[in-house]
C-alpha atoms as a PDB file:
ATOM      1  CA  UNK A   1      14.769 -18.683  28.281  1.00  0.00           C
ATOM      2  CA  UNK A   2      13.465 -20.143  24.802  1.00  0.00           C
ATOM      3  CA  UNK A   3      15.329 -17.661  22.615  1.00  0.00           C
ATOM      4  CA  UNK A   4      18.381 -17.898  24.782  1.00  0.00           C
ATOM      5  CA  UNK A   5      18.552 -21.623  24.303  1.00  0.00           C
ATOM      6  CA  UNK A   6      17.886 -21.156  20.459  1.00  0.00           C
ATOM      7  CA  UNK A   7      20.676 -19.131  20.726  1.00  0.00           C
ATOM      8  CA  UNK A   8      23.029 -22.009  22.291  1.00  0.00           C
ATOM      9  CA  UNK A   9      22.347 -24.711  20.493  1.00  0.00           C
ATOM     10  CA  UNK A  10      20.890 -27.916  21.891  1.00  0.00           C
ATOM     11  CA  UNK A  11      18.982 -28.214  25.272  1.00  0.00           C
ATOM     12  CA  UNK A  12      20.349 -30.840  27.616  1.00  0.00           C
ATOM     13  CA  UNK A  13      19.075 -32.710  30.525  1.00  0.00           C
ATOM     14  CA  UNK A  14      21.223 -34.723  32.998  1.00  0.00           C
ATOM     15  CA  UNK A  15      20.891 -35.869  36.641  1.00  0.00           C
ATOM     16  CA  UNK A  16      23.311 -36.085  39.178  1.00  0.00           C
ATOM     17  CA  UNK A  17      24.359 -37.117  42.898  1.00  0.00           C
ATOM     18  CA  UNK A  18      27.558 -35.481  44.381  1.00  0.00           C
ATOM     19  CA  UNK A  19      28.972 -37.949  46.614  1.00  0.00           C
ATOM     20  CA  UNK A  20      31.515 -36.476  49.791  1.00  0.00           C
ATOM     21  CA  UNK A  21      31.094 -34.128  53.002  1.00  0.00           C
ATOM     22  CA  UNK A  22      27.994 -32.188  51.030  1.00  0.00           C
ATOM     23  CA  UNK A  23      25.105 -31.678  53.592  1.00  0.00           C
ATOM     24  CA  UNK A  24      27.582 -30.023  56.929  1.00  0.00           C
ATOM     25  CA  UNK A  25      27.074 -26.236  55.898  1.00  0.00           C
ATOM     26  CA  UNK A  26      25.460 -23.800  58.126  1.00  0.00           C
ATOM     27  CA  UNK A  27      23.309 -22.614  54.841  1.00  0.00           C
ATOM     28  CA  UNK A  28      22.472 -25.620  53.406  1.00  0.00           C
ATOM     29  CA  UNK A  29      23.977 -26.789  49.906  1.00  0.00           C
ATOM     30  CA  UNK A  30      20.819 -26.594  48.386  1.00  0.00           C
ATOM     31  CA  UNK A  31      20.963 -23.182  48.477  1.00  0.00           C
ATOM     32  CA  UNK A  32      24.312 -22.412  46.931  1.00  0.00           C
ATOM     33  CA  UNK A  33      23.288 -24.853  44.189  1.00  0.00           C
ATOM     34  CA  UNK A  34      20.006 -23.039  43.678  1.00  0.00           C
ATOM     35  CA  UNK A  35      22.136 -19.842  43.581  1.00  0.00           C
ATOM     36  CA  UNK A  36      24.937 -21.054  41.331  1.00  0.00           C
ATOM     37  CA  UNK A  37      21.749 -22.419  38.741  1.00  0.00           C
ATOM     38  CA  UNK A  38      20.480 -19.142  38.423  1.00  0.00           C
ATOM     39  CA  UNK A  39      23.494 -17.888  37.623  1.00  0.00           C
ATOM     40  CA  UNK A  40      24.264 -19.782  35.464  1.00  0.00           C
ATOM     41  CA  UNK A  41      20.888 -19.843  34.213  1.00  0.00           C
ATOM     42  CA  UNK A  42      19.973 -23.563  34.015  1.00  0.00           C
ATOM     43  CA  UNK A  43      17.002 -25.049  35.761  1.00  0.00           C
ATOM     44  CA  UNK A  44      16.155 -28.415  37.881  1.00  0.00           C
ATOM     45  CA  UNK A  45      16.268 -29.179  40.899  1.00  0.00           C
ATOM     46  CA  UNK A  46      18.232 -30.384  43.996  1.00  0.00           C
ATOM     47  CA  UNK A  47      17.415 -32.411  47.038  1.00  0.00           C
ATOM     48  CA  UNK A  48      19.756 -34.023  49.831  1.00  0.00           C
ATOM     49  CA  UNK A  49      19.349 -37.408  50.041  1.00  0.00           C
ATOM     50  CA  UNK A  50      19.352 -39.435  53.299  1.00  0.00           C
ATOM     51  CA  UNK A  51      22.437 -41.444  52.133  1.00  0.00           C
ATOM     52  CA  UNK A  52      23.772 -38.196  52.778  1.00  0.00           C
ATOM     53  CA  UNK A  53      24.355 -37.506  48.989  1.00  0.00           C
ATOM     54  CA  UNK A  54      22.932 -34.737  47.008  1.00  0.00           C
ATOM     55  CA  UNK A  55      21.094 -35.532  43.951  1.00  0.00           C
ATOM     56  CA  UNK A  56      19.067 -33.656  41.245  1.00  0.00           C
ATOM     57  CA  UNK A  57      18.439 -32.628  37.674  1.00  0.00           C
ATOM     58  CA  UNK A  58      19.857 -29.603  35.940  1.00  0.00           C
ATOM     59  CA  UNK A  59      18.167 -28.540  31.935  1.00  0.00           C
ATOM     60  CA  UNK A  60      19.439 -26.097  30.010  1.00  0.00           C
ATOM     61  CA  UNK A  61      21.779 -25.011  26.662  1.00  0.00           C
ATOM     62  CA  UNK A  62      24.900 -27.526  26.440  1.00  0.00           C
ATOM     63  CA  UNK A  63      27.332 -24.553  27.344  1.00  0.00           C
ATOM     64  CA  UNK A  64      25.432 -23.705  30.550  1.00  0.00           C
ATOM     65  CA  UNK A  65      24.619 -27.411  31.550  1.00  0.00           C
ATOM     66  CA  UNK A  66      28.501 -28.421  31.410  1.00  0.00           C
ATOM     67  CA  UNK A  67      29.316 -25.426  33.390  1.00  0.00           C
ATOM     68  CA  UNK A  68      26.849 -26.408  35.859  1.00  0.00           C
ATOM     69  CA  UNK A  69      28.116 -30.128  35.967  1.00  0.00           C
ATOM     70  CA  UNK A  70      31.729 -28.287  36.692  1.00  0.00           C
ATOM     71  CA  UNK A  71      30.571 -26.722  39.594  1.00  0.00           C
ATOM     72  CA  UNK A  72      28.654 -29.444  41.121  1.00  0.00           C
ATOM     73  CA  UNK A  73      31.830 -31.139  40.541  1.00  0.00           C
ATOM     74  CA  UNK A  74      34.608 -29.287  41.540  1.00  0.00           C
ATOM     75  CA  UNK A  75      33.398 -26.188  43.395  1.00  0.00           C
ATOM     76  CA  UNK A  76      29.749 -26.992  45.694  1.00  0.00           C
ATOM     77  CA  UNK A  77      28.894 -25.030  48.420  1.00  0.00           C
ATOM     78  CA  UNK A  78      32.137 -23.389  50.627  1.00  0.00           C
ATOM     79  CA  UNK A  79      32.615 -25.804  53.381  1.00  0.00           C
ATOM     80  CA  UNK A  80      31.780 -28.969  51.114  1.00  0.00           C
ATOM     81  CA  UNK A  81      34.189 -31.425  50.442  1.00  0.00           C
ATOM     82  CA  UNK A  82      33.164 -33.566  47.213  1.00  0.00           C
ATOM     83  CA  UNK A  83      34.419 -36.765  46.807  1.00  0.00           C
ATOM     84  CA  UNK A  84      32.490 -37.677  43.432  1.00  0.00           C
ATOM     85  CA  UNK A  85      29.534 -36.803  41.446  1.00  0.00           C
ATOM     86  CA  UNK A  86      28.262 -39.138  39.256  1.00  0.00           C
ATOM     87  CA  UNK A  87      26.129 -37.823  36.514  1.00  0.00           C
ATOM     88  CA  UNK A  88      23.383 -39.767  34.644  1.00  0.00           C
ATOM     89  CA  UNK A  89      20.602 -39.917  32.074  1.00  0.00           C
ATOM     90  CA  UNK A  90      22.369 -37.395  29.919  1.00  0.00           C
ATOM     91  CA  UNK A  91      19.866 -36.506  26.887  1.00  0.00           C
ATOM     92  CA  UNK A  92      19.267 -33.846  24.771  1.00  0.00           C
ATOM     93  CA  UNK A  93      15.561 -32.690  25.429  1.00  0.00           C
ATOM     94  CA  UNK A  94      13.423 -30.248  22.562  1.00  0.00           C
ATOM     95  CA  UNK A  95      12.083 -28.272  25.948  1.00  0.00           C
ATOM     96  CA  UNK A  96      12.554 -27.234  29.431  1.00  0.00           C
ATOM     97  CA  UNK A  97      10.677 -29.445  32.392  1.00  0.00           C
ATOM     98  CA  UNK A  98      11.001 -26.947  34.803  1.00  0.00           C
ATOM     99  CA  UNK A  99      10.808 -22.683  35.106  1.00  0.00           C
ATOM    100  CA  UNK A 100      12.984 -22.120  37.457  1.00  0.00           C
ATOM    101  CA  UNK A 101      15.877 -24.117  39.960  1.00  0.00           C
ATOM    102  CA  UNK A 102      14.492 -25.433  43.225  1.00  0.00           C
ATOM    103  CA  UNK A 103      14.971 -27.315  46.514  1.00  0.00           C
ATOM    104  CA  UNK A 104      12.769 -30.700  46.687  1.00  0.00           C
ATOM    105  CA  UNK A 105      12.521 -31.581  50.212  1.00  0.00           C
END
């Protein structure tokens, strides 16, 4: 991961909460998010929230962060319906926090 963000440019960090219908899916969200990270290749986290939001982190090259913030904004998992996502603490970071994407519980 360290040579491929070389490779990109500039690491990025940003948090986020989706906002909408985003927890009513037989498999859960959280797992289409985890799935969409990796292939993507960013890394983070996700949780749901008992607002009924989702919320996380994602870090990763620019390219791959902004594709991730797409998704989480216009795509989600199938039977979500998003509303908003609101996206925060945008930085760019020298290295990764995390090794991989998870679900925080």
């Amino acid at each position: 991961m360290a040579a491929l963000a070389k490779a990109s440019g500039a690491l990025k960090s940003v948090d986020y909460e989706v906002f909408g219908r985003v927890q009513a899916s037989p498999m859960t969200p959280n797992q289409y998010t985890e799935e969409e990270a990796r292939k993507l290749g960013v890394v983070g986290w996700v949780k749901n929230t008992s607002q009924g939001t989702v919320t996380g982190q994602v870090q990763g090259p620019e390219d791959k962060v902004n594709a991730m913030k797409s998704w989480l904004s216009k795509v989600g998992s199938p039977s979500s319906r998003i509303d908003r996502t609101n996206f925060s603490n945008e930085k760019e970071i020298s290295k990764l926090d995390f090794s991989g994407f998870s679900t925080r519980y």
